[in-house]
PDB file of N, CA and C in Angstrom:
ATOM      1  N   UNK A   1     -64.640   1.795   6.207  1.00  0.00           N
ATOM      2  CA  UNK A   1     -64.297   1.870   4.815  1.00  0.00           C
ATOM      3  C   UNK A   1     -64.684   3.240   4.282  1.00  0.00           C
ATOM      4  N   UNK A   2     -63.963   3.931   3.867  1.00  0.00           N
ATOM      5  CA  UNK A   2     -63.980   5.241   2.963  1.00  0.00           C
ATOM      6  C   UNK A   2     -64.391   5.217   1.621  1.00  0.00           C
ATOM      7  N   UNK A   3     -65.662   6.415   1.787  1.00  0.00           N
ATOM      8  CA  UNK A   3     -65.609   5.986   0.007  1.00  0.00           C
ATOM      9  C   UNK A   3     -65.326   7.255  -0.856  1.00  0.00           C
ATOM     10  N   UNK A   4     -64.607   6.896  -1.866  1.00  0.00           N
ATOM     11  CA  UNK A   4     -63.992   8.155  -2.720  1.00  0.00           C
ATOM     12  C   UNK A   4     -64.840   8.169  -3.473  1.00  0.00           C
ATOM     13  N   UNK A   5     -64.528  10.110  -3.922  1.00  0.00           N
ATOM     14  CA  UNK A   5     -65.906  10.154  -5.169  1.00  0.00           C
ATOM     15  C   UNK A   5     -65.814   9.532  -6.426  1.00  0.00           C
ATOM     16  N   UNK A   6     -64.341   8.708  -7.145  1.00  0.00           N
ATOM     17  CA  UNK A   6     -65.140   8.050  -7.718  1.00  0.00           C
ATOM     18  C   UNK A   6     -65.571   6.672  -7.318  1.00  0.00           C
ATOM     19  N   UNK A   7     -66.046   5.869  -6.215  1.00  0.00           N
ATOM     20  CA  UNK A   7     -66.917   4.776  -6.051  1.00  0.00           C
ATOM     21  C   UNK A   7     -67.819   5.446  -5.855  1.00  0.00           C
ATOM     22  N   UNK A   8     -68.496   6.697  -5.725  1.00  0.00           N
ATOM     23  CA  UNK A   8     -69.595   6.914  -5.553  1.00  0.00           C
ATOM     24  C   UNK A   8     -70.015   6.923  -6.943  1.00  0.00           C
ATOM     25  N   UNK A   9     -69.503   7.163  -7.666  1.00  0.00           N
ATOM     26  CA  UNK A   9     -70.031   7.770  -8.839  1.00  0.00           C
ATOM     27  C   UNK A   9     -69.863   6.095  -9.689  1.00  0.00           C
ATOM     28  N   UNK A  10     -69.472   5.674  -9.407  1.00  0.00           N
ATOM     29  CA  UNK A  10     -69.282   4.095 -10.494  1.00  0.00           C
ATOM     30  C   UNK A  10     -70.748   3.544  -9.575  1.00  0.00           C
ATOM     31  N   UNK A  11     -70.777   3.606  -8.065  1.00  0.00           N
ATOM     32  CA  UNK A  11     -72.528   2.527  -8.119  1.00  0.00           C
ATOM     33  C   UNK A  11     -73.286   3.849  -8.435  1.00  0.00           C
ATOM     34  N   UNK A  12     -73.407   4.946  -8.791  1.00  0.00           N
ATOM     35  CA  UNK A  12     -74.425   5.258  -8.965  1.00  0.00           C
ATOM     36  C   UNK A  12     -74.204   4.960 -10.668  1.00  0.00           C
ATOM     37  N   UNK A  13     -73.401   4.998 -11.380  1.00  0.00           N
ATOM     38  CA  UNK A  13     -73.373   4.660 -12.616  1.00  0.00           C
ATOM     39  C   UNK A  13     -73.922   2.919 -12.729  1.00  0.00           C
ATOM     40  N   UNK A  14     -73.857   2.636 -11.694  1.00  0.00           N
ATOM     41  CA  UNK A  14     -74.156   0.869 -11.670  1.00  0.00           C
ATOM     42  C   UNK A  14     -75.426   1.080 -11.403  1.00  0.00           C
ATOM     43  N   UNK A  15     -76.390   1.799 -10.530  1.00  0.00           N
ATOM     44  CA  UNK A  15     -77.603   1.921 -10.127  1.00  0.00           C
ATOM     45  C   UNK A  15     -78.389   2.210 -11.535  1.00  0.00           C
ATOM     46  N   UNK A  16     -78.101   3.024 -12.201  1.00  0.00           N
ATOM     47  CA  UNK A  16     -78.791   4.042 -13.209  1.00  0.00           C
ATOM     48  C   UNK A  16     -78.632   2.629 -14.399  1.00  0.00           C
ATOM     49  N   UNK A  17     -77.889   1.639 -14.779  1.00  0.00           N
ATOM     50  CA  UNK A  17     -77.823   1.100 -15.958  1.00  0.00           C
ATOM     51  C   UNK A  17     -78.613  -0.125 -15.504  1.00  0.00           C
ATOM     52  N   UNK A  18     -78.780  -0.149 -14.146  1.00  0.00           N
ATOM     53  CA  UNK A  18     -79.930  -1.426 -13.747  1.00  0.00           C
ATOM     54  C   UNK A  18     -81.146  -1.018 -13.909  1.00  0.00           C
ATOM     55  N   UNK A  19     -81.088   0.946 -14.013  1.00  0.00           N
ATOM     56  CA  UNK A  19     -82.692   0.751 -13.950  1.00  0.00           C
ATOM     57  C   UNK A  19     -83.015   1.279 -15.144  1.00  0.00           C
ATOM     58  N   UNK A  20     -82.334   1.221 -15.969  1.00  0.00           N
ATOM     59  CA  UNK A  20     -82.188   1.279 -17.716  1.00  0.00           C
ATOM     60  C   UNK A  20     -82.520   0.340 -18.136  1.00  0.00           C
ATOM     61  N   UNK A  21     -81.959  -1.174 -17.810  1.00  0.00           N
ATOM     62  CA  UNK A  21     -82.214  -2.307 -18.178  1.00  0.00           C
ATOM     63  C   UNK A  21     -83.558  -2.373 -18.141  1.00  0.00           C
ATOM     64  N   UNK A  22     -84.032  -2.417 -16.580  1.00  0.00           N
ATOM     65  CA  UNK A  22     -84.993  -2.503 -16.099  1.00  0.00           C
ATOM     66  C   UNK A  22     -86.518  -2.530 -16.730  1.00  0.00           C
ATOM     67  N   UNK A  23     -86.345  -0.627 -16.983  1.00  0.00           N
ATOM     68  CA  UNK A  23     -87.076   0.031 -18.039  1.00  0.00           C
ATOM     69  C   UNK A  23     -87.177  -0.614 -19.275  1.00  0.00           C
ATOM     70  N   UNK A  24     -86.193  -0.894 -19.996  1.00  0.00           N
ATOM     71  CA  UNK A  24     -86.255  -1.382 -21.424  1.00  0.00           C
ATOM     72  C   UNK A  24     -86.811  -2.722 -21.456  1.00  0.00           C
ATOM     73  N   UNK A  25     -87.391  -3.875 -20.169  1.00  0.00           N
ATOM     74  CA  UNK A  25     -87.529  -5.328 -20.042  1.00  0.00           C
ATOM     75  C   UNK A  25     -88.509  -4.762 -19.951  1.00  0.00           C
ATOM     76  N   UNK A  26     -89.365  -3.911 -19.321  1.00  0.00           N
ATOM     77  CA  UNK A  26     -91.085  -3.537 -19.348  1.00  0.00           C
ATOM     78  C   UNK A  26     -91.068  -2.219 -20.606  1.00  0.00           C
ATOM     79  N   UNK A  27     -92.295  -2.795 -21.378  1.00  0.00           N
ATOM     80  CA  UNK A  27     -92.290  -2.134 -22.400  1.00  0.00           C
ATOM     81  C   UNK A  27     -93.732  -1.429 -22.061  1.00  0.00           C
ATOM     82  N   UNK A  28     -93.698   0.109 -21.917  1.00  0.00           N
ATOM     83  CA  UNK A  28     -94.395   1.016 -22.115  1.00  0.00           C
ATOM     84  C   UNK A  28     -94.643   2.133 -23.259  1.00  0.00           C
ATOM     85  N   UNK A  29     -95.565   2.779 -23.047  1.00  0.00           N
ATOM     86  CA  UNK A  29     -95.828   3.684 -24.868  1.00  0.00           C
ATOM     87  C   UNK A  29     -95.996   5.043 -23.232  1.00  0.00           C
ATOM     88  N   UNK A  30     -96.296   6.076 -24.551  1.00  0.00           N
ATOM     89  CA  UNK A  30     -96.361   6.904 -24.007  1.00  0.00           C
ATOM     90  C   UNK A  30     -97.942   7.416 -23.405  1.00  0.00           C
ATOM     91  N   UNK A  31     -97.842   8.255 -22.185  1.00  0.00           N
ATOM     92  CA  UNK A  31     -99.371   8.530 -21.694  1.00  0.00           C
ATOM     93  C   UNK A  31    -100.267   9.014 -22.609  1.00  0.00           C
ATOM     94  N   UNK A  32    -100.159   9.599 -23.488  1.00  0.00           N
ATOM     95  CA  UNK A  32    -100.895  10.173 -24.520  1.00  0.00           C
ATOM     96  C   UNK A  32    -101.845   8.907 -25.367  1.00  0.00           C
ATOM     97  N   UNK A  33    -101.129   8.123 -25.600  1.00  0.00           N
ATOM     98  CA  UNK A  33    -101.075   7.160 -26.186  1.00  0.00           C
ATOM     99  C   UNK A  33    -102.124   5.889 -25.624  1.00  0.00           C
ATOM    100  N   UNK A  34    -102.123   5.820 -24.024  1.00  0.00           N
ATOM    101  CA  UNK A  34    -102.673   4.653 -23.269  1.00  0.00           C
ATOM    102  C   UNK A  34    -103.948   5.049 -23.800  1.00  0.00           C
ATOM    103  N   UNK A  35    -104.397   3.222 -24.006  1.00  0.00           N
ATOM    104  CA  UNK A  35    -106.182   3.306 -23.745  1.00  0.00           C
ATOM    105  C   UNK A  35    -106.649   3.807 -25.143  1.00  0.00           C
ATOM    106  N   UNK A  36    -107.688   4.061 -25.397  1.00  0.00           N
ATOM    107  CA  UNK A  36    -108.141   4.630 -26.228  1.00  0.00           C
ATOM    108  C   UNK A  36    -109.025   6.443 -26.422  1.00  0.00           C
ATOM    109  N   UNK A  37    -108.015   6.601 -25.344  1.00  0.00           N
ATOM    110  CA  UNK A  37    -108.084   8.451 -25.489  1.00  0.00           C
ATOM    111  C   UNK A  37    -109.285   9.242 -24.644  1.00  0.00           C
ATOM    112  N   UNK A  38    -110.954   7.893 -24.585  1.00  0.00           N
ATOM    113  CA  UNK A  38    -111.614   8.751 -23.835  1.00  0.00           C
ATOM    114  C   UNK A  38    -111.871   8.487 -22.630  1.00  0.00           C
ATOM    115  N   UNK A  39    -110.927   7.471 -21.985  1.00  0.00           N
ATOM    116  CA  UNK A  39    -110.482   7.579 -20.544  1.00  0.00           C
ATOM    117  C   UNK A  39    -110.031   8.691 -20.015  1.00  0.00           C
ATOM    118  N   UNK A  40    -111.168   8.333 -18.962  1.00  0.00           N
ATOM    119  CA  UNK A  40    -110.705   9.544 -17.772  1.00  0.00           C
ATOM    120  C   UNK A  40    -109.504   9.355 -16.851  1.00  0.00           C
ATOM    121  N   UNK A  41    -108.060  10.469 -16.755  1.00  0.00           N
ATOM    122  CA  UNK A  41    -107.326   9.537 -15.992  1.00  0.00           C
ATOM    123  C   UNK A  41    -107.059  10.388 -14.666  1.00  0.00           C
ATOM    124  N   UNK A  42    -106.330   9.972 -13.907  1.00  0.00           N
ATOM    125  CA  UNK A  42    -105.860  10.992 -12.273  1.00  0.00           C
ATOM    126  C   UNK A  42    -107.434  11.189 -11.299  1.00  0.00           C
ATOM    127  N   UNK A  43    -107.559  12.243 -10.714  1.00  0.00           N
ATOM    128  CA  UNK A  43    -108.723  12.415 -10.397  1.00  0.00           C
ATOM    129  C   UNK A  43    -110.233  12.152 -10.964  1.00  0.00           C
ATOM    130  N   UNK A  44    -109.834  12.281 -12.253  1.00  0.00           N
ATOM    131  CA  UNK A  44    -111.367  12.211 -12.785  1.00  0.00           C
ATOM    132  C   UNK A  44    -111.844  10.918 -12.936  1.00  0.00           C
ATOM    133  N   UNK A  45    -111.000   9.948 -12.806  1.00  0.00           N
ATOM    134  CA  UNK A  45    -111.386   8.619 -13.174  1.00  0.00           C
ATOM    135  C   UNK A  45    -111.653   8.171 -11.926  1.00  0.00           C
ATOM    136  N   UNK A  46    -112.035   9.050 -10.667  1.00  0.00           N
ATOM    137  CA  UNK A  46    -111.643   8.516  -8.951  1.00  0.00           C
ATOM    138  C   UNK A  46    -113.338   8.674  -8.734  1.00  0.00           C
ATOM    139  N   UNK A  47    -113.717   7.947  -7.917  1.00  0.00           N
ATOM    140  CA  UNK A  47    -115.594   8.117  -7.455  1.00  0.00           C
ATOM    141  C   UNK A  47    -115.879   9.191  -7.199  1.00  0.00           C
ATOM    142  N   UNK A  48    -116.376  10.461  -6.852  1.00  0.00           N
ATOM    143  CA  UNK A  48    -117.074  11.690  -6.691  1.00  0.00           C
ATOM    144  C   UNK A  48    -116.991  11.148  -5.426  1.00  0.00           C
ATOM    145  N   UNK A  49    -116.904  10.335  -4.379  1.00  0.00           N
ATOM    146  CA  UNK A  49    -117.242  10.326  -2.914  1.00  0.00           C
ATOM    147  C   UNK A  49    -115.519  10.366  -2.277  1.00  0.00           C
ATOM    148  N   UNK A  50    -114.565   9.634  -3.490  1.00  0.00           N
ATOM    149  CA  UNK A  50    -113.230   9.745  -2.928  1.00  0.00           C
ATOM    150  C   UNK A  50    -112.638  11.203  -3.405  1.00  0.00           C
ATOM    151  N   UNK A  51    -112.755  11.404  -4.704  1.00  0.00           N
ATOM    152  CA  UNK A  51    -112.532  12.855  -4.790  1.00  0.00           C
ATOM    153  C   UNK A  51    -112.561  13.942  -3.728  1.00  0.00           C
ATOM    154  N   UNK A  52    -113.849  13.894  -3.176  1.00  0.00           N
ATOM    155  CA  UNK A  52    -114.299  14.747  -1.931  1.00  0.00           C
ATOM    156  C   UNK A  52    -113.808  14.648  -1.012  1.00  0.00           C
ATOM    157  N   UNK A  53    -113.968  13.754  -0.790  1.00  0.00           N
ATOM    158  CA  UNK A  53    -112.685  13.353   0.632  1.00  0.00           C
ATOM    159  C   UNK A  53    -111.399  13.829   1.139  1.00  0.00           C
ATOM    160  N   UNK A  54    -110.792  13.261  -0.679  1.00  0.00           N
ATOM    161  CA  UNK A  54    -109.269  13.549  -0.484  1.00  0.00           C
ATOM    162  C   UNK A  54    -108.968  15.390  -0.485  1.00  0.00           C
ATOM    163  N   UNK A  55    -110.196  15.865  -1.113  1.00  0.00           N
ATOM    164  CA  UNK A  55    -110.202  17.347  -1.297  1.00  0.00           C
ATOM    165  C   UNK A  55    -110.311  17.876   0.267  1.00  0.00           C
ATOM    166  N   UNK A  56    -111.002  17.420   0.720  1.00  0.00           N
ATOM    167  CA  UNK A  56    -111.295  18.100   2.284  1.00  0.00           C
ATOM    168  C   UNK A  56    -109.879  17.339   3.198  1.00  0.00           C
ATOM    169  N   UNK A  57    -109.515  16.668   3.083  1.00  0.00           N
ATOM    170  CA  UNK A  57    -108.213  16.156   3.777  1.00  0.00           C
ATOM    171  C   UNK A  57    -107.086  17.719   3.170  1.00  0.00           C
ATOM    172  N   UNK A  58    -106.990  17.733   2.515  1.00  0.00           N
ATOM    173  CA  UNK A  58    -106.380  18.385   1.666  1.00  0.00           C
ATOM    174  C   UNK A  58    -106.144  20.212   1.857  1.00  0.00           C
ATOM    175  N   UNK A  59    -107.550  20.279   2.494  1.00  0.00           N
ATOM    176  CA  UNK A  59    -108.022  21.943   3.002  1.00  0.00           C
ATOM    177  C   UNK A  59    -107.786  21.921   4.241  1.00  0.00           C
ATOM    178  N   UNK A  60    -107.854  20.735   4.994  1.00  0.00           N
ATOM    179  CA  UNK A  60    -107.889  20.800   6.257  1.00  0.00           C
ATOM    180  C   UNK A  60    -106.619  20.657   6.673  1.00  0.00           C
ATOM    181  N   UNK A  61    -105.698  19.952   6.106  1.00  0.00           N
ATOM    182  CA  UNK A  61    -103.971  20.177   5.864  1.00  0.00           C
ATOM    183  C   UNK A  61    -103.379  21.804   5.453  1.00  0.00           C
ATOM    184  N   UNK A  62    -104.129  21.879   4.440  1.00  0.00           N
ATOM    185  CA  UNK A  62    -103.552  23.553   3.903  1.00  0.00           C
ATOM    186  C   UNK A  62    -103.615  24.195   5.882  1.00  0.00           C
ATOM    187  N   UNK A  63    -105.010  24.222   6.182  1.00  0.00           N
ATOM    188  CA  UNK A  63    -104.638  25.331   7.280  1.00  0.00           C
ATOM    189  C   UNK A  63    -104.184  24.700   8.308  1.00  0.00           C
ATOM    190  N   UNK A  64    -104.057  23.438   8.600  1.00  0.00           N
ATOM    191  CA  UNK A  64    -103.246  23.030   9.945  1.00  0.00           C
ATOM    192  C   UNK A  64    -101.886  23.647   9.869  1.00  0.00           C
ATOM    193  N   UNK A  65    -101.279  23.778   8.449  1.00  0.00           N
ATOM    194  CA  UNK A  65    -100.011  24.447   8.401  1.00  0.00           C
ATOM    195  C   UNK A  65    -100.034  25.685   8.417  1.00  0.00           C
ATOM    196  N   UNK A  66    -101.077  26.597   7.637  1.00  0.00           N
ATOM    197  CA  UNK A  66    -100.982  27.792   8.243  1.00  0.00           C
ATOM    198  C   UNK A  66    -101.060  28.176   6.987  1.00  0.00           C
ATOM    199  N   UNK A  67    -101.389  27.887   5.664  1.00  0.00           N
ATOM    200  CA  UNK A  67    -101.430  28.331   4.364  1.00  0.00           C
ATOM    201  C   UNK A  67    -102.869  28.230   3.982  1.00  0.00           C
ATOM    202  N   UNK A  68    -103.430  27.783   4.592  1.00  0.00           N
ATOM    203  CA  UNK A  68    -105.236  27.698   4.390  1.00  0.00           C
ATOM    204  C   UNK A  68    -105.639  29.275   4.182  1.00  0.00           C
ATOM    205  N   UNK A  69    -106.640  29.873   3.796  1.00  0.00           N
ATOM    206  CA  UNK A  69    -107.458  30.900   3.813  1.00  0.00           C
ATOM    207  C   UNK A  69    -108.892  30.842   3.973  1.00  0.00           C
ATOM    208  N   UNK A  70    -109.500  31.622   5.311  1.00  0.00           N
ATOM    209  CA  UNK A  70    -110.635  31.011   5.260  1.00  0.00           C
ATOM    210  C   UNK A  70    -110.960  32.959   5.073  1.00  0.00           C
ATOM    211  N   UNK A  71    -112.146  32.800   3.844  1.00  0.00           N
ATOM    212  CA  UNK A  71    -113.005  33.907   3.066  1.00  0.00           C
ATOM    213  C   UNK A  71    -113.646  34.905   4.879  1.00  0.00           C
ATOM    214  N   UNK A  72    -113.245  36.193   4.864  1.00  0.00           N
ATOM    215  CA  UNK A  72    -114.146  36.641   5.579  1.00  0.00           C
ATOM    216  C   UNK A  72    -115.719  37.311   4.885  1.00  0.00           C
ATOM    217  N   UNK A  73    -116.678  37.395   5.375  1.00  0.00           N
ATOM    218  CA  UNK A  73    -117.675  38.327   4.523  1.00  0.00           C
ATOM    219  C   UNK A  73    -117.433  39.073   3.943  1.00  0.00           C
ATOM    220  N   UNK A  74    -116.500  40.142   4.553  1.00  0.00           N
ATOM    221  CA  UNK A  74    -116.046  41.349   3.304  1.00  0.00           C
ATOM    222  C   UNK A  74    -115.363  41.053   2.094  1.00  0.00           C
ATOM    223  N   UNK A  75    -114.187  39.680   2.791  1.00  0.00           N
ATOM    224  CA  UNK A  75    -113.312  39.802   1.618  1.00  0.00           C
ATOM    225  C   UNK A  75    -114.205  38.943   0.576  1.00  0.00           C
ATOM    226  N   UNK A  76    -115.457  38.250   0.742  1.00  0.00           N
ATOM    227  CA  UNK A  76    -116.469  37.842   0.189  1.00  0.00           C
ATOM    228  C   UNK A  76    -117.055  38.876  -0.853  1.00  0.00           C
ATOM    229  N   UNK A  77    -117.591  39.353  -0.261  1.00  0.00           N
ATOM    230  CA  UNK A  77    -118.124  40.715  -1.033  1.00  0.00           C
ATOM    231  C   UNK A  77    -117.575  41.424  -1.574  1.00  0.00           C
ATOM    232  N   UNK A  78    -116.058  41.838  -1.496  1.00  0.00           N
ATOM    233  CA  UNK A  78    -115.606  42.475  -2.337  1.00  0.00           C
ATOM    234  C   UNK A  78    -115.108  41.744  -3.568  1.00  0.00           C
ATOM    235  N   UNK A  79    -114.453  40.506  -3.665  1.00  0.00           N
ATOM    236  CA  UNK A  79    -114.425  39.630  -4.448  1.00  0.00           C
ATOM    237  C   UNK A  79    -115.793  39.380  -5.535  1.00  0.00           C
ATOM    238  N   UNK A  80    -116.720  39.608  -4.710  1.00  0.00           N
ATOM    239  CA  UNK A  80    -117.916  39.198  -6.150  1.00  0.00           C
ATOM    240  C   UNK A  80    -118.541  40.619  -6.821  1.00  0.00           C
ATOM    241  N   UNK A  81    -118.292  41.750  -5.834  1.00  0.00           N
ATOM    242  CA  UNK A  81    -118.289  42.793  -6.485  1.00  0.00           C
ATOM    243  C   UNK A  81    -117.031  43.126  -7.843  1.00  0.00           C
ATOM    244  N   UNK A  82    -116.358  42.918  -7.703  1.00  0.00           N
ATOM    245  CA  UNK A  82    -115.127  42.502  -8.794  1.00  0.00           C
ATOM    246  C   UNK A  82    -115.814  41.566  -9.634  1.00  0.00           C
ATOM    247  N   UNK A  83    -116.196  40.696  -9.450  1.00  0.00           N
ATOM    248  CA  UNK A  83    -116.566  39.902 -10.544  1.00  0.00           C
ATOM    249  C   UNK A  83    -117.687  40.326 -11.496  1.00  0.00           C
ATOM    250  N   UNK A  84    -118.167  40.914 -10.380  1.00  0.00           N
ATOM    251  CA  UNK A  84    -119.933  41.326 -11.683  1.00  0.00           C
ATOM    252  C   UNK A  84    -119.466  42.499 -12.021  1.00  0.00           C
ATOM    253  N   UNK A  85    -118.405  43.159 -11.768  1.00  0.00           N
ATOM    254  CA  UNK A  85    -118.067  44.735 -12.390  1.00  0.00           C
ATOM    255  C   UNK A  85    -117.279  43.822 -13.929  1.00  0.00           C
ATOM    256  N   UNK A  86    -116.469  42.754 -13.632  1.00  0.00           N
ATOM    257  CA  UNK A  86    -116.112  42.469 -14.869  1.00  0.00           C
ATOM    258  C   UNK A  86    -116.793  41.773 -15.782  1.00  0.00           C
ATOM    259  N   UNK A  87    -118.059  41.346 -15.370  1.00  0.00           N
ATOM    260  CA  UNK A  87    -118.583  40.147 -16.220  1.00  0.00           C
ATOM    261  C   UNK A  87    -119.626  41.418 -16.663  1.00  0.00           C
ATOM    262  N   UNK A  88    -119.741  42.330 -16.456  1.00  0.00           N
ATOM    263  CA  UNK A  88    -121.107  43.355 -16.894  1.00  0.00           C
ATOM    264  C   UNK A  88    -120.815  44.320 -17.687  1.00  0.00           C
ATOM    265  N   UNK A  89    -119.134  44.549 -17.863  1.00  0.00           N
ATOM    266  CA  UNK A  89    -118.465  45.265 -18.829  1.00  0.00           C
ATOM    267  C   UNK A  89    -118.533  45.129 -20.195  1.00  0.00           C
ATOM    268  N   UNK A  90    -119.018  46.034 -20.576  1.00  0.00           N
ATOM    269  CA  UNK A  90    -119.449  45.636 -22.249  1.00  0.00           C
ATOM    270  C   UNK A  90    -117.831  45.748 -22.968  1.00  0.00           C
ATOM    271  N   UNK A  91    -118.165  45.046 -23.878  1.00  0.00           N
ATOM    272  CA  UNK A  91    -116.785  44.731 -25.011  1.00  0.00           C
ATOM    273  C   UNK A  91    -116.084  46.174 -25.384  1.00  0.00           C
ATOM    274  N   UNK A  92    -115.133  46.456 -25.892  1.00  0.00           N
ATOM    275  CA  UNK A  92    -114.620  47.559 -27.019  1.00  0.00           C
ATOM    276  C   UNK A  92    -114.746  47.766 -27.461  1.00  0.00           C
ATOM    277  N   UNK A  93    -115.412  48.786 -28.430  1.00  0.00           N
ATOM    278  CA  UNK A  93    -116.128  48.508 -29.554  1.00  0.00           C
ATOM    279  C   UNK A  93    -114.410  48.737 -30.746  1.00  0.00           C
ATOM    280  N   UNK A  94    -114.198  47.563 -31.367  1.00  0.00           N
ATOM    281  CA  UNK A  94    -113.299  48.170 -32.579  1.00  0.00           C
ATOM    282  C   UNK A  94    -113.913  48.398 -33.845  1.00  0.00           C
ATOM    283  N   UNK A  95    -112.904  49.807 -34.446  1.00  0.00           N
ATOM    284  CA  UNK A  95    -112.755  50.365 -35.551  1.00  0.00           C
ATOM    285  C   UNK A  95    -114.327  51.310 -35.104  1.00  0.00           C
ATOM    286  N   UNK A  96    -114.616  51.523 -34.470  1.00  0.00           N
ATOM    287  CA  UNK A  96    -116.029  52.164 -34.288  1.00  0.00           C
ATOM    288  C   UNK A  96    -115.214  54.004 -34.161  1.00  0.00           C
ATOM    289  N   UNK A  97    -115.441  54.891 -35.208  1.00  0.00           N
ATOM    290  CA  UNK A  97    -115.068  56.049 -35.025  1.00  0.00           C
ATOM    291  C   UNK A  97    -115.984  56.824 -34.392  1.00  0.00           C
ATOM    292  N   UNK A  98    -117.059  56.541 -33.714  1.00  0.00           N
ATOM    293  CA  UNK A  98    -117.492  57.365 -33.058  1.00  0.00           C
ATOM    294  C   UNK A  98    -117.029  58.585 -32.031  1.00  0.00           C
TER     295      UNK A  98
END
């Protein structure tokens, strides 16, 4: 059986109004909205022991593929030398005509 583009396009028009229905029979609000605001949600609401976990699964994936970075000493050191050159920089002084 052959299917022409428009039967493709009528079940996907049939797919999309079932899950319209669908949607509109479960009544949800918006995320902003859930709970009373000082819920923690996604990660932060997860145990500190699963957090960790899933974080190190996560690093250890980055470099099995080859996108991981592991810090050498130098590039260590030069990195925090950058940082204390910027964090030790005094402000601008404005409108100061000196």
């Amino acid at each position: 059986m052959e299917s022409t583009p428009t039967t493709s396009r009528q079940a996907v028009a049939a797919r999309g109004a079932e899950a319209t229905a669908t949607k509109a029979a479960t009544k949800t609000r918006p995320a902003a909205r859930v709970g009373d605001g000082n819920r923690r949600r996604g990660f932060a609401s997860m145990d500190p022991e699963l957090q960790r976990r899933l974080a190190v699964e996560g690093g250890k994936a980055s470099h099995i593929s080859g996108r991981g970075h592991k810090w050498t000493a130098e590039e260590a050191r030069e990195a925090g030398r950058k940082g204390g050159l910027i964090s030790r920089r005094k402000p601008a002084a404005k409108n100061n005509p000196q």
